[in-house]
Protein backbone atom coordinates (compact mmCIF):
# COMPACT_ATOMS: atom_id res chain seq x y z
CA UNK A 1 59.24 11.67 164.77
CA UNK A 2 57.02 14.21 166.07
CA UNK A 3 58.20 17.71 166.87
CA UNK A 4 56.65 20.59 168.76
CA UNK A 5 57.83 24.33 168.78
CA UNK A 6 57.50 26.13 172.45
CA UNK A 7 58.62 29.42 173.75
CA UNK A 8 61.21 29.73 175.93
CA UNK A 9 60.30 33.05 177.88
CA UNK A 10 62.91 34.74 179.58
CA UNK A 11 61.70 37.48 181.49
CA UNK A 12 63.73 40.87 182.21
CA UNK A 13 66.03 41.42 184.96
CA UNK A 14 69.15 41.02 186.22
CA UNK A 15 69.13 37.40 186.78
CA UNK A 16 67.01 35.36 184.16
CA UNK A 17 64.66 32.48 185.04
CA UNK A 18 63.59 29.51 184.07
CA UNK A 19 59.93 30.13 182.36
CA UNK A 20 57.20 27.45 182.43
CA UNK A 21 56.60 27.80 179.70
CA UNK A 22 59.56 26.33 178.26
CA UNK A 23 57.98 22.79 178.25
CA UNK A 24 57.56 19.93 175.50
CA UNK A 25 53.90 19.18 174.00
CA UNK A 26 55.19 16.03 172.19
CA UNK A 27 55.63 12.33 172.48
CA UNK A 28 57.35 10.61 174.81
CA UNK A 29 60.11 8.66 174.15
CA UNK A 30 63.74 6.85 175.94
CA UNK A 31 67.05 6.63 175.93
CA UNK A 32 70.26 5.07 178.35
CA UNK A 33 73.12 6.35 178.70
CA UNK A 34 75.61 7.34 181.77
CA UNK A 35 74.99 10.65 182.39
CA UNK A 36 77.97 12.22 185.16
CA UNK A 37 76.62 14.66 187.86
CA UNK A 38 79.72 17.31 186.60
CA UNK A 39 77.42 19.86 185.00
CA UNK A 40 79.81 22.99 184.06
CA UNK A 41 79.13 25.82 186.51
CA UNK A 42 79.22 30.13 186.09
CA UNK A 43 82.73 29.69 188.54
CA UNK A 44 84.55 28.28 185.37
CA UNK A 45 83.71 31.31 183.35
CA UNK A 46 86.71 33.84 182.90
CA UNK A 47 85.60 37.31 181.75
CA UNK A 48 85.92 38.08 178.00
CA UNK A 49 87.68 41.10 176.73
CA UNK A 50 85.95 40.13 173.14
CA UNK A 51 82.87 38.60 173.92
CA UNK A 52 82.76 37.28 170.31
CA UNK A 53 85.90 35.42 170.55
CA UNK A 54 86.27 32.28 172.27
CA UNK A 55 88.54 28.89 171.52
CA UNK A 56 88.75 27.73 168.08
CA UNK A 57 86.71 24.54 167.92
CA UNK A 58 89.77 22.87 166.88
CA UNK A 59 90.89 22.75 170.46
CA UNK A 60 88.10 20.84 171.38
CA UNK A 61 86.98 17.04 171.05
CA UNK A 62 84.57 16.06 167.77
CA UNK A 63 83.73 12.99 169.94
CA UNK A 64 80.18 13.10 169.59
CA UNK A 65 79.62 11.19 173.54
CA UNK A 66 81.55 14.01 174.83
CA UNK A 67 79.76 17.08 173.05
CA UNK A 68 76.09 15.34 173.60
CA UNK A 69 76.67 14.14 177.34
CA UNK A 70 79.61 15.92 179.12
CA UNK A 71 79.15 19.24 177.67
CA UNK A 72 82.58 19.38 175.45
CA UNK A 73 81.86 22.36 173.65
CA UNK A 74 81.66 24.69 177.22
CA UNK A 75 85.19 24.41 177.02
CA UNK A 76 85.34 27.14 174.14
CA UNK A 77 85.49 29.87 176.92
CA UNK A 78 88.79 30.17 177.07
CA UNK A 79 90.64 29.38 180.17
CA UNK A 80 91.68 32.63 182.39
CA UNK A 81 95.86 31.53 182.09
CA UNK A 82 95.47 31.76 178.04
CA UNK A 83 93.54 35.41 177.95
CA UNK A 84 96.37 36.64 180.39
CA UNK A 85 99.24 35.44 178.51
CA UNK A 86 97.62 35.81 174.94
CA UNK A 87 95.29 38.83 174.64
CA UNK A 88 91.85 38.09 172.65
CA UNK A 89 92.44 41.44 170.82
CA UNK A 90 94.92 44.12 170.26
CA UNK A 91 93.17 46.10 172.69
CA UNK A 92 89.99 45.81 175.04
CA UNK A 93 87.66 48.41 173.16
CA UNK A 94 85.50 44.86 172.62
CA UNK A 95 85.48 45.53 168.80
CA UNK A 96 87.65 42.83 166.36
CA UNK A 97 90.70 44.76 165.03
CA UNK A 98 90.66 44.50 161.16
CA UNK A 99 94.43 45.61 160.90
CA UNK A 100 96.20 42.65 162.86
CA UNK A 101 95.63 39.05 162.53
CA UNK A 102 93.91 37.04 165.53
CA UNK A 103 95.62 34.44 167.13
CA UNK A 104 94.41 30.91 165.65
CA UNK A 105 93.94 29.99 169.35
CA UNK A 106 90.61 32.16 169.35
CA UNK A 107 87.35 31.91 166.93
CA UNK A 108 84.27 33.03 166.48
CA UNK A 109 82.79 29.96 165.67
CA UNK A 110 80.77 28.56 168.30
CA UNK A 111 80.35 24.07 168.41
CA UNK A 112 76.75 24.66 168.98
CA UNK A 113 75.69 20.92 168.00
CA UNK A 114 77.22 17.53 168.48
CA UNK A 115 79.57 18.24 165.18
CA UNK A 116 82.47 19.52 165.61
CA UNK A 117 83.09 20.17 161.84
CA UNK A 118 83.18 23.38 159.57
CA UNK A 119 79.79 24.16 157.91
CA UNK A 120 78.28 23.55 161.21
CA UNK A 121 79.48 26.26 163.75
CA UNK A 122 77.62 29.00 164.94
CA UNK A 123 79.03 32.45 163.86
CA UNK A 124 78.88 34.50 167.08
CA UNK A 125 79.78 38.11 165.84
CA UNK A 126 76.82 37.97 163.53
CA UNK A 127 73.75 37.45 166.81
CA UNK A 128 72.53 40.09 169.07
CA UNK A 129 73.73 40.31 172.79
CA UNK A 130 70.71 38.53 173.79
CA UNK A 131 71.05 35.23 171.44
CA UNK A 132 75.41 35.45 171.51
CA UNK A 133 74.63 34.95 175.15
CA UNK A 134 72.32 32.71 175.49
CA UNK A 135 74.15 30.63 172.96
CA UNK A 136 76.96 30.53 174.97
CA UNK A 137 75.41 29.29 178.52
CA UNK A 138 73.43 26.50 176.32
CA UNK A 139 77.22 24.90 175.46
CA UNK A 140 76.57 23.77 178.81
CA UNK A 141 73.39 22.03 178.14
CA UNK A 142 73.71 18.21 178.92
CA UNK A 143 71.03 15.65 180.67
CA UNK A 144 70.59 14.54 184.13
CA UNK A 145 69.32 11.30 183.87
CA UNK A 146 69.54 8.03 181.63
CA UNK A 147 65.83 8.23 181.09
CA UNK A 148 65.65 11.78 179.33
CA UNK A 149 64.39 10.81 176.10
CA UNK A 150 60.58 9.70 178.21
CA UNK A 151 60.89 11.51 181.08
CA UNK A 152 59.51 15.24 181.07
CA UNK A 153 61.54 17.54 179.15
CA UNK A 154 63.05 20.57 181.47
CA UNK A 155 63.77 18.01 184.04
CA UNK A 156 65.55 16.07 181.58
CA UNK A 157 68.36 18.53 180.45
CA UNK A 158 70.20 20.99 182.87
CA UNK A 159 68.37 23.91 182.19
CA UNK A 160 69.37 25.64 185.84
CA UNK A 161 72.69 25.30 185.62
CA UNK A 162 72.30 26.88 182.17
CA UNK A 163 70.40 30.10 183.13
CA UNK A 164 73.11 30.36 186.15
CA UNK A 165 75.84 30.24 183.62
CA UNK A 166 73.38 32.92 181.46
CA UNK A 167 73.08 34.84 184.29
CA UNK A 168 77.06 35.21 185.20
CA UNK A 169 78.07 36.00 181.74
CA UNK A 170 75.26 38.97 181.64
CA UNK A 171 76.75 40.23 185.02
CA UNK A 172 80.54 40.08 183.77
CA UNK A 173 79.77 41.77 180.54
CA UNK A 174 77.39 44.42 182.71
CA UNK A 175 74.27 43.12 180.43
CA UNK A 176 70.63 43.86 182.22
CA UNK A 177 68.37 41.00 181.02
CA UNK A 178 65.80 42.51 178.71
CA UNK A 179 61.96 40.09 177.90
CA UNK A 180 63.26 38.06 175.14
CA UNK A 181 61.42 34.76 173.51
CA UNK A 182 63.23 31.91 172.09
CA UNK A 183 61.55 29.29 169.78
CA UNK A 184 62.17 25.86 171.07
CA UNK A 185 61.41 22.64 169.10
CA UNK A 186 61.27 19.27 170.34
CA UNK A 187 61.48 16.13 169.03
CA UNK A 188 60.58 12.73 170.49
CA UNK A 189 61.33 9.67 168.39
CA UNK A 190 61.42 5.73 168.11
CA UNK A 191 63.66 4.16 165.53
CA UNK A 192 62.24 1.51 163.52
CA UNK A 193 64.56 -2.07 163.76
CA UNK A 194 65.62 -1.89 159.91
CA UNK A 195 66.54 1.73 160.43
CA UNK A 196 70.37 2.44 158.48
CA UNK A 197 71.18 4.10 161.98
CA UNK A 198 74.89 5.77 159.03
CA UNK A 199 72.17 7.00 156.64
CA UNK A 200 70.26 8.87 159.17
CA UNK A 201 73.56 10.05 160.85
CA UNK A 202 74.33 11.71 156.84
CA UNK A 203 70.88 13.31 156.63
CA UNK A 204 70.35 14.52 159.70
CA UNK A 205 74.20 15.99 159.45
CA UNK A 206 72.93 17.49 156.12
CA UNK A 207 70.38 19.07 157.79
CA UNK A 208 71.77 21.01 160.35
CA UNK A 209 74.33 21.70 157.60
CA UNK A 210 71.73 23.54 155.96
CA UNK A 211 70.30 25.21 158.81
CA UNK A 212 73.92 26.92 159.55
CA UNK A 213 73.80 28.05 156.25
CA UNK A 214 70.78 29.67 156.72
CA UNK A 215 71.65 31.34 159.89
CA UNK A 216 72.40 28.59 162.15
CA UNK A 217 70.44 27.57 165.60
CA UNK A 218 71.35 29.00 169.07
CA UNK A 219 71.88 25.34 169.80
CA UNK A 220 70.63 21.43 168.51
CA UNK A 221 71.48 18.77 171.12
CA UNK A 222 70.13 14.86 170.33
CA UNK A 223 70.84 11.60 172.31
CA UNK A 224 71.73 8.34 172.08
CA UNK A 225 69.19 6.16 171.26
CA UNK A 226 68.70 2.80 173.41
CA UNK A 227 69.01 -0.08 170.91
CA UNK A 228 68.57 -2.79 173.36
CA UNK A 229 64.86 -1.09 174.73
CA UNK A 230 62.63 0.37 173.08
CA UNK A 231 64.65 2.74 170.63
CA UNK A 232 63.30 5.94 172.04
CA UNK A 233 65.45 9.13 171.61
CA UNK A 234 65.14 12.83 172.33
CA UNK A 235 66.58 16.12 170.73
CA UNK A 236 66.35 19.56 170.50
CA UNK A 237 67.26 22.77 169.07
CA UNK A 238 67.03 26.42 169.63
């Protein structure tokens, strides 16, 4: 496995942009899978009355398919009909009211990986504006193309439809896009044919176990290695 750390520039204004230099230095590497062409969009984004509260991960799938490939965990914005009939807090000052309970329905915990457990959410009320938000658009990250795990790297994920979702949820929270850097690491692999595919599963759970515990990552996405080519995969984390 062979990683390499980037940064992901993202320069200030009102509407960020992708940077070039948010690119991979690593090996290459493959990978099948279907990949849909339903990449979420900024029109399924309701405003936020907390923007640290969204949908308790419990409402959404732990499939790992559906969190890698179809982008499960962008459904943790909650839907417009449940903030009008159930309000995210007592009032809309933005700040979490310590005298009345929350509704279960709403978290701060963010699926910000393909596990859908506890011990591996992202806590959003502890990040600044800046990482809570870009956080939140990367839910949406997915590929857009079978061959992502050889092909070049920001043409193999959905990074525009990210930085459009980024760039809605700064306007509805009134947010002008300061210069901000993001570390990006990369990994490019090939699994070897006696590999114990359920061991590596465990350790590489165990892992990103650990790095929630020590803060967490903005977001670590992997795919689905091709078993019957050549066993390349990619993944990444923020």
């Amino acid at each position: 496995m062979a990683p390499s750390a980037d940064v992901f520039h993202l320069p200030p204004d009102h509407s960020p942009h992708r940077s070039n230099e948010y690119s991979s230095k690593s090996l290459t590497t493959t990978e099948v899978h279907e990949i849909t062409n339903t990449s979420p969009s900024p029109q399924n984004i309701p405003a936020l009355h907390n923007p640290t509260l969204i949908l308790n991960p419990s409402f959404i799938t732990t499939d790992f398919d559906g969190l890698r490939f179809d982008a499960a965990a962008f459904n943790q914005l909650p839907s417009a009909a449940l903030r009008h009939t159930t309000p995210l807090t007592p009032s809309d000052s933005g700040a979490v009211s310590t005298s009345k309970p929350l509704s279960p329905v709403y978290s701060t915990h963010l699926i910000s990986s393909p596990y859908n457990t506890p011990d591996h959410y992202l806590d959003l009320s502890t990040l600044p504006p800046p990482s809570r938000l870009f956080a939140l658009a990367l839910t949406a990250l997915q590929p857009t193309h079978p061959a992502y795990a050889t092909e070049p790297y920001t043409s193999s994920l959905n990074f525009p439809a990210v930085l459009s979702i980024l760039q809605e949820l700064c306007t509805r929270e009134g947010v002008t896009w300061q210069e901000t850097s993001f570390y990006v690491v990369v990994f490019r692999s090939q699994l070897r044919q006696a590999v114990d595919q359920e061991w590596l599963y465990r350790l590489d759970s165990e892992s990103h176990r650990e790095a929630c515990e020590s803060g967490g990552l903005l977001k670590y996405w992997f795919g689905k290695a091709d078993l019957e080519g050549e066993r390349r995969n990619l993944a990444t984390c923020e």
